[in-house]
PDB file of N, CA and C in Angstrom:
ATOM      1  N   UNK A   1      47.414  98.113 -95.474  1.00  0.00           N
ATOM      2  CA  UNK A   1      47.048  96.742 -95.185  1.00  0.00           C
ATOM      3  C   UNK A   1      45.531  96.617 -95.106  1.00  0.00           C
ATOM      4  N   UNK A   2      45.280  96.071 -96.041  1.00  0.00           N
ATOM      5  CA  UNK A   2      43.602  95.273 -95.736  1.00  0.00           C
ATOM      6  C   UNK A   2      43.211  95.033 -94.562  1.00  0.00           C
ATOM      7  N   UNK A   3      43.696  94.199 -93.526  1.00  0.00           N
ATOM      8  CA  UNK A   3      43.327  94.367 -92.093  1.00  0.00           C
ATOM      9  C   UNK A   3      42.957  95.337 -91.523  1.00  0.00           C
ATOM     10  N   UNK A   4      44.080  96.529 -91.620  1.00  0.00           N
ATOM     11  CA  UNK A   4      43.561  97.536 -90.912  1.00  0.00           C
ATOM     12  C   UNK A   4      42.665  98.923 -91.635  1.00  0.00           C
ATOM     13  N   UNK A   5      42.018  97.950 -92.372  1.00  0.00           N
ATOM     14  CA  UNK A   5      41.094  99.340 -93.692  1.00  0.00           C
ATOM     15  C   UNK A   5      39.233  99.193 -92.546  1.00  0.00           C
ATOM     16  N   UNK A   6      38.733 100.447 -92.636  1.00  0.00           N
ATOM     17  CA  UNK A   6      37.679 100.620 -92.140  1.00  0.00           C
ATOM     18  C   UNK A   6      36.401 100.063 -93.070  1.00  0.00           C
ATOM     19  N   UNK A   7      35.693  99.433 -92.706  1.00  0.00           N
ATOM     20  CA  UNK A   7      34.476  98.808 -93.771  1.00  0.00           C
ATOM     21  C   UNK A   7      33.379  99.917 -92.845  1.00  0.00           C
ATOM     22  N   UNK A   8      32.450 100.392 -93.828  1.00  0.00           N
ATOM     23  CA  UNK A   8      31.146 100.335 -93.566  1.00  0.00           C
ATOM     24  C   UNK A   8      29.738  99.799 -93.197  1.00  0.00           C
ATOM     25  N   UNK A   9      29.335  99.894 -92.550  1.00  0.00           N
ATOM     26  CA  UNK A   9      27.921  98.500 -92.029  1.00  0.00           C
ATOM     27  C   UNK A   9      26.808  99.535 -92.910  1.00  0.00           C
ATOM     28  N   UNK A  10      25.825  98.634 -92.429  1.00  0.00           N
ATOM     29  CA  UNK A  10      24.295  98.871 -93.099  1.00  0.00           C
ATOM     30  C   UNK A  10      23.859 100.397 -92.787  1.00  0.00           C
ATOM     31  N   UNK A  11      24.187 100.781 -91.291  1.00  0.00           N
ATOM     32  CA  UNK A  11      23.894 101.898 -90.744  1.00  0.00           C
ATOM     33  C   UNK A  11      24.680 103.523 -91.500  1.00  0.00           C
ATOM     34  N   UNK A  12      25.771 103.027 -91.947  1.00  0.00           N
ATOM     35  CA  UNK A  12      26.538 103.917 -92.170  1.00  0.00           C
ATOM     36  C   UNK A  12      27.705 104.130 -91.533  1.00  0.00           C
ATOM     37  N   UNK A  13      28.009 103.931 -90.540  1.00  0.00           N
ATOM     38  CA  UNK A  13      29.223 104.014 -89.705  1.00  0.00           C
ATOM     39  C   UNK A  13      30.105 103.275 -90.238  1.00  0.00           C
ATOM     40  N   UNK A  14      30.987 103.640 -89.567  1.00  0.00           N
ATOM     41  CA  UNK A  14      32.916 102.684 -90.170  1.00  0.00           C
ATOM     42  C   UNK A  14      33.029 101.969 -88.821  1.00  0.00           C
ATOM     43  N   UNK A  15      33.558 101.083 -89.322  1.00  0.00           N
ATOM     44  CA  UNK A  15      33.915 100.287 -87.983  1.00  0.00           C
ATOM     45  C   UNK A  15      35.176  98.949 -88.677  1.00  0.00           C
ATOM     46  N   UNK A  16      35.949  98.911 -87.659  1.00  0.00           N
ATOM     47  CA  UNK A  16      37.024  98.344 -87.465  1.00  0.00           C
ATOM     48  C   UNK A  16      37.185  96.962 -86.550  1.00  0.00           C
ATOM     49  N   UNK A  17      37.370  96.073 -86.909  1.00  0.00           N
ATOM     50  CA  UNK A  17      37.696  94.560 -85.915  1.00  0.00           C
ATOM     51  C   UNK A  17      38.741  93.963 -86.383  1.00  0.00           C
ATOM     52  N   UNK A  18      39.220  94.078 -85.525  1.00  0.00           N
ATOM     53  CA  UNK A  18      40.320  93.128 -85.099  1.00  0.00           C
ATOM     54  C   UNK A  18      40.333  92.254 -84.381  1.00  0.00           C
ATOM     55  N   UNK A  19      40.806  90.625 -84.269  1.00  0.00           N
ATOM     56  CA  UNK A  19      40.862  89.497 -83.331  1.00  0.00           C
ATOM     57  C   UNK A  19      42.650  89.577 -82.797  1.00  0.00           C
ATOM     58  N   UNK A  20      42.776  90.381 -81.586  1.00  0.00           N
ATOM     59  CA  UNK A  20      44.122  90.191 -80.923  1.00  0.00           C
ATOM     60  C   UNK A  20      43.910  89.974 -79.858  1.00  0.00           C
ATOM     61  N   UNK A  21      45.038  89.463 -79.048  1.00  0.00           N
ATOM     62  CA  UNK A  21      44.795  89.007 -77.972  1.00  0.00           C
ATOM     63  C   UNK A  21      45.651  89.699 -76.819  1.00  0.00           C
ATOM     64  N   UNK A  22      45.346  90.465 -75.784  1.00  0.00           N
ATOM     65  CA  UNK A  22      46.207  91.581 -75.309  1.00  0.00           C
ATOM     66  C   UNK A  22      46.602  92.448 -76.129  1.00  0.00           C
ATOM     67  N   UNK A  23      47.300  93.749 -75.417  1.00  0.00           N
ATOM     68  CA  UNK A  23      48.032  94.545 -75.996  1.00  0.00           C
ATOM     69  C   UNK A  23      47.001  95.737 -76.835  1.00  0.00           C
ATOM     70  N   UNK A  24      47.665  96.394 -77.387  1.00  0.00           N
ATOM     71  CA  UNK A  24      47.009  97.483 -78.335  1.00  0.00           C
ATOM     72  C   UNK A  24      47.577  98.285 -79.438  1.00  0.00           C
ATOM     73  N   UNK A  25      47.028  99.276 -79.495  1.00  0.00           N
ATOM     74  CA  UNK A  25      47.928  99.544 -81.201  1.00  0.00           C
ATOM     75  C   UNK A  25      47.294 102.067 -80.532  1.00  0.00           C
ATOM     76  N   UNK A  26      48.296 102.676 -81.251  1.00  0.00           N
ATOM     77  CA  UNK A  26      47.846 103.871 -81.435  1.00  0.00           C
ATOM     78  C   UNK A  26      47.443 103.985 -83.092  1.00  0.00           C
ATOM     79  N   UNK A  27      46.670 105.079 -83.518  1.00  0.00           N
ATOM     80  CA  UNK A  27      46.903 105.179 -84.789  1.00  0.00           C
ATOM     81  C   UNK A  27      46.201 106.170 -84.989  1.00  0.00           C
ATOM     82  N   UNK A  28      46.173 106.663 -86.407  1.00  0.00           N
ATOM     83  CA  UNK A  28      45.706 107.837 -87.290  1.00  0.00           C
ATOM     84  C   UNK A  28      44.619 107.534 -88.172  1.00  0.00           C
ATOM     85  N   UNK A  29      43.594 108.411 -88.884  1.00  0.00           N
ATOM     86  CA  UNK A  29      42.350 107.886 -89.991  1.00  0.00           C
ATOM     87  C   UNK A  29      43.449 108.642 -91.115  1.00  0.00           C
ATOM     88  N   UNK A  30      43.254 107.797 -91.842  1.00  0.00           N
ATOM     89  CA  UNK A  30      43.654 108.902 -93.304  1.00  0.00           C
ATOM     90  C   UNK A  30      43.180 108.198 -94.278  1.00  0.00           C
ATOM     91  N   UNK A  31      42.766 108.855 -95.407  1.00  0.00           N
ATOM     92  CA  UNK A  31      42.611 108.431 -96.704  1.00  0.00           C
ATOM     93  C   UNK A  31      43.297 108.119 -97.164  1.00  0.00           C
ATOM     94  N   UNK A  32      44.439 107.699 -96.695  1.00  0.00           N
ATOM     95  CA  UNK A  32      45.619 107.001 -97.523  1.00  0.00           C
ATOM     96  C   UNK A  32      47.412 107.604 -97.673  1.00  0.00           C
ATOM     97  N   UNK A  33      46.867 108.919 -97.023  1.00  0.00           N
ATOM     98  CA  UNK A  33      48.694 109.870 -96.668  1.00  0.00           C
ATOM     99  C   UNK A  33      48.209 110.568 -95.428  1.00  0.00           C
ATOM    100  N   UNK A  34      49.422 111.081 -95.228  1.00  0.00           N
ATOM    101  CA  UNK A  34      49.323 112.237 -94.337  1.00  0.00           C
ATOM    102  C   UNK A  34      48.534 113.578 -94.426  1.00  0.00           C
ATOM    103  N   UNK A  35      48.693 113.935 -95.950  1.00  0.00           N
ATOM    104  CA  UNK A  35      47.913 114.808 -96.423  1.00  0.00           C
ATOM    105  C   UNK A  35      46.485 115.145 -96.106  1.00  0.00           C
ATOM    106  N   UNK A  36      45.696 113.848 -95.803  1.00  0.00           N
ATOM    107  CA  UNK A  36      44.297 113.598 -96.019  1.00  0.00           C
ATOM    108  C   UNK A  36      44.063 112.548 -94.485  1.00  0.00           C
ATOM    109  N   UNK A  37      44.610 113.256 -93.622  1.00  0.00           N
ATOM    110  CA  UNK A  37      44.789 112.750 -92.273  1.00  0.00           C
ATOM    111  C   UNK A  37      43.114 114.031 -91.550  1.00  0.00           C
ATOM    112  N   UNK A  38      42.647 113.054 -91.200  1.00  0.00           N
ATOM    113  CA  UNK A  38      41.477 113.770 -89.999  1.00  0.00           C
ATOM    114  C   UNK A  38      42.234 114.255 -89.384  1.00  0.00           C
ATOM    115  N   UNK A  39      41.352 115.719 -88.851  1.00  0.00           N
ATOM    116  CA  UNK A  39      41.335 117.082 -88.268  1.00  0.00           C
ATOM    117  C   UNK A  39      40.248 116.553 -87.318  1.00  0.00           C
ATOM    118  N   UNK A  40      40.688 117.782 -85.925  1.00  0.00           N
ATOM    119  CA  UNK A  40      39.655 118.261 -85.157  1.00  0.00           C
ATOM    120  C   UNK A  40      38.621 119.096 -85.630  1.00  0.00           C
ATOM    121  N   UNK A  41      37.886 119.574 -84.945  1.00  0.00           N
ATOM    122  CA  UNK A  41      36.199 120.422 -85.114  1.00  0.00           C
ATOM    123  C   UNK A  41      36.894 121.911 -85.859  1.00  0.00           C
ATOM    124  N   UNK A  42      38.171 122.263 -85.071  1.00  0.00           N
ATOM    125  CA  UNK A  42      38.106 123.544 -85.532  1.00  0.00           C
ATOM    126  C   UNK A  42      39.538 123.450 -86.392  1.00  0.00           C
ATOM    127  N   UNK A  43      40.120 121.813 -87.170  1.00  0.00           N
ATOM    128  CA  UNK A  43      41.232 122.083 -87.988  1.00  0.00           C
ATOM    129  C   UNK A  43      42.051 121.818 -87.417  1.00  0.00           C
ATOM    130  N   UNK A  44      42.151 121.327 -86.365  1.00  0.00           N
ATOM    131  CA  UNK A  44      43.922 121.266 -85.546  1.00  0.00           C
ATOM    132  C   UNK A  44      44.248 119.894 -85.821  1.00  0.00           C
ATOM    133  N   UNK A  45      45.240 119.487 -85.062  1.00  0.00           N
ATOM    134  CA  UNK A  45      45.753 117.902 -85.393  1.00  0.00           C
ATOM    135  C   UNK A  45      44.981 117.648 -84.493  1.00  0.00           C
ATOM    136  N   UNK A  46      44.664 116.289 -84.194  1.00  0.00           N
ATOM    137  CA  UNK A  46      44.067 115.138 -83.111  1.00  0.00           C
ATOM    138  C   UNK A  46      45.193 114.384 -83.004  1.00  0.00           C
ATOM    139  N   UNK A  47      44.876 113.856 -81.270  1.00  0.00           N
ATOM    140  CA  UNK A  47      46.008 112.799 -80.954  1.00  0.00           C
ATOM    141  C   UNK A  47      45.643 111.634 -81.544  1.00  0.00           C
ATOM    142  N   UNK A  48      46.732 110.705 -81.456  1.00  0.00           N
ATOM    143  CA  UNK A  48      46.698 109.440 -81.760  1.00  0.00           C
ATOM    144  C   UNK A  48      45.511 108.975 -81.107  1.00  0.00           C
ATOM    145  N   UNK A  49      44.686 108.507 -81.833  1.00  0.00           N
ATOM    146  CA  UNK A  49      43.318 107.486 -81.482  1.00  0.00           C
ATOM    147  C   UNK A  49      44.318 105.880 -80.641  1.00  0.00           C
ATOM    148  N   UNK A  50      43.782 105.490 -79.650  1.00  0.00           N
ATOM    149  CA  UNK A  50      44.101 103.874 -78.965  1.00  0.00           C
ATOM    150  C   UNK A  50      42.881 102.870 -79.442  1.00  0.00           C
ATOM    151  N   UNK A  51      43.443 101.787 -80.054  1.00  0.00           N
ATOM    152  CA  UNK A  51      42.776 100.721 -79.395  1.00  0.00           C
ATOM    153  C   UNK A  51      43.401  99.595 -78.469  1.00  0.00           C
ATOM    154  N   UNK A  52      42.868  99.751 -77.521  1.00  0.00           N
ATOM    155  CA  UNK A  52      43.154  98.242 -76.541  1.00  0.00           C
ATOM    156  C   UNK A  52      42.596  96.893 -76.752  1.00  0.00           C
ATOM    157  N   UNK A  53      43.754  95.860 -77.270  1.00  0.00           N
ATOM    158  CA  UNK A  53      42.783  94.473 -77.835  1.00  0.00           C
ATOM    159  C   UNK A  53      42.508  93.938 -76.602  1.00  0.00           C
ATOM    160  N   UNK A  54      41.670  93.074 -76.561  1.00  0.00           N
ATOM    161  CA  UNK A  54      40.588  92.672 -75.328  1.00  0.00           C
ATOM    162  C   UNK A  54      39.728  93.034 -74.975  1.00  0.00           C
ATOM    163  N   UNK A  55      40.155  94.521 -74.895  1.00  0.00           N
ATOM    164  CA  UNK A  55      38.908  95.221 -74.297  1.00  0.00           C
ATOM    165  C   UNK A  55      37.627  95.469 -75.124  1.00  0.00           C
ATOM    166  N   UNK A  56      38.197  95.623 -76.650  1.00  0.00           N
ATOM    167  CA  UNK A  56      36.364  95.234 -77.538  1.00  0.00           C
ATOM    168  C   UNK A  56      37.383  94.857 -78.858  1.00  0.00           C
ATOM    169  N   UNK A  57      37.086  94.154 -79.455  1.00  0.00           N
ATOM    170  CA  UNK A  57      37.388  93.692 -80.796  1.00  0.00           C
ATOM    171  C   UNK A  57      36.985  94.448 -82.067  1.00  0.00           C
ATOM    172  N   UNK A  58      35.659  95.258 -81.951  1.00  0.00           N
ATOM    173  CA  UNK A  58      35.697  96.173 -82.419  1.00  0.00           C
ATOM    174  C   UNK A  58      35.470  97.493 -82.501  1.00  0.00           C
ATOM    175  N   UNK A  59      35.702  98.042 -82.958  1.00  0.00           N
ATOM    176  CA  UNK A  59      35.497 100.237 -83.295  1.00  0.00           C
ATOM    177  C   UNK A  59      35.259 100.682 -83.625  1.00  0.00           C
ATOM    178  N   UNK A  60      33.973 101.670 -83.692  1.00  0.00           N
ATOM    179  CA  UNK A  60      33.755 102.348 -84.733  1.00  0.00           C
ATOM    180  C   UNK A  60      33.756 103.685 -84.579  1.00  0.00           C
ATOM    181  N   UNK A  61      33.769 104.660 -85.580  1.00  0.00           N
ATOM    182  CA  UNK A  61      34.819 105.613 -85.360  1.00  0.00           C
ATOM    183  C   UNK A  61      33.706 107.137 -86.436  1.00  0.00           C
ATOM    184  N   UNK A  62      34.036 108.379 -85.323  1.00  0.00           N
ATOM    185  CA  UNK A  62      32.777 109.163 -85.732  1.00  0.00           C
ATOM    186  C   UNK A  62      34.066 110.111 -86.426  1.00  0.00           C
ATOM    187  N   UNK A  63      33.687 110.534 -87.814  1.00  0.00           N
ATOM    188  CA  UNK A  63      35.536 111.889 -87.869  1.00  0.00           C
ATOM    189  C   UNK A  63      34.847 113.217 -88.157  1.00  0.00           C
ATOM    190  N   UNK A  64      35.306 113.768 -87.936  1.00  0.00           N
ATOM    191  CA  UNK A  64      35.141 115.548 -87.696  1.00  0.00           C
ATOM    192  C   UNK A  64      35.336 116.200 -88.845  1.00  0.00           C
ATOM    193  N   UNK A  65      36.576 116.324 -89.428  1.00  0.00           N
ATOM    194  CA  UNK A  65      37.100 116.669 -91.251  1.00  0.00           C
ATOM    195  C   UNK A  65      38.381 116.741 -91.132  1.00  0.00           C
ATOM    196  N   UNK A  66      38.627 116.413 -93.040  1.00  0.00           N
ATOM    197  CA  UNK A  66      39.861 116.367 -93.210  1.00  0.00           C
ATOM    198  C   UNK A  66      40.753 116.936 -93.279  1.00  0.00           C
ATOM    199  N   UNK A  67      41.637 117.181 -93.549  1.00  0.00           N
ATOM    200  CA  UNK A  67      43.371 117.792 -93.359  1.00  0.00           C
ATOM    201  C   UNK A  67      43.106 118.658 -94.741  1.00  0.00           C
ATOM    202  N   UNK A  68      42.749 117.725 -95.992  1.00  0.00           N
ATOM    203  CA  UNK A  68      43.040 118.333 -96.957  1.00  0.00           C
ATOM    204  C   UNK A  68      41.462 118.914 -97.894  1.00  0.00           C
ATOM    205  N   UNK A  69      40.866 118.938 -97.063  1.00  0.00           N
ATOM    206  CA  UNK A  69      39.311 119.621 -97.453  1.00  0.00           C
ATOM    207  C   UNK A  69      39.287 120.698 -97.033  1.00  0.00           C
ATOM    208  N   UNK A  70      39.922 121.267 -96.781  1.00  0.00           N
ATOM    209  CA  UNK A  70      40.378 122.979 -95.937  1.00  0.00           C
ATOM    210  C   UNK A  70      39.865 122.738 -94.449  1.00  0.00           C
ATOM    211  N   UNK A  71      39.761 121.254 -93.332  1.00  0.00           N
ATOM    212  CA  UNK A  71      38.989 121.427 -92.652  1.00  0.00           C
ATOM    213  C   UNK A  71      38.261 120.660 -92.439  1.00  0.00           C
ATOM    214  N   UNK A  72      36.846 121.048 -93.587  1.00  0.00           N
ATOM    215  CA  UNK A  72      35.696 120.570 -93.764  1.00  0.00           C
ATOM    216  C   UNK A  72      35.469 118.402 -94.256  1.00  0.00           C
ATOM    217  N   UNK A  73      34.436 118.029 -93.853  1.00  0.00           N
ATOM    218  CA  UNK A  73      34.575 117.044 -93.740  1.00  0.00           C
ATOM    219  C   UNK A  73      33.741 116.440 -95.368  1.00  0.00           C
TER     220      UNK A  73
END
């Protein structure tokens, strides 16, 4: 879904907005499968990332490396 795709700003960072009202969402980064799902520093899985709507509308989001880069980011 287009909504929930990460855009880039001027700076470089990804960042995410959403306009909801209460409530929140868990979720995953991926390039598009599971396959190519962000890793921790040393390769492991990461938990589900939260956002809470209200509390900021938007997110931006630092990633470590991918699943399917051996790792590496």
């Amino acid at each position: 879904m287009a909504a929930y795709r990460f855009r880039k700003n001027d700076k470089g960072q990804y960042y995410l907005t959403n306009q909801h009202c209460g409530g929140g969402m868990e979720y995953k980064i991926t390039r598009g499968s599971w396959k190519t799902v962000e890793v921790g520093m040393e390769g492991n899985e990461v938990p589900n990332r939260v956002l809470n709507f209200g509390f900021a509308d938007t997110v931006y989001v630092d990633l470590n490396k991918w699943r399917d880069f051996g790792g590496n980011y």
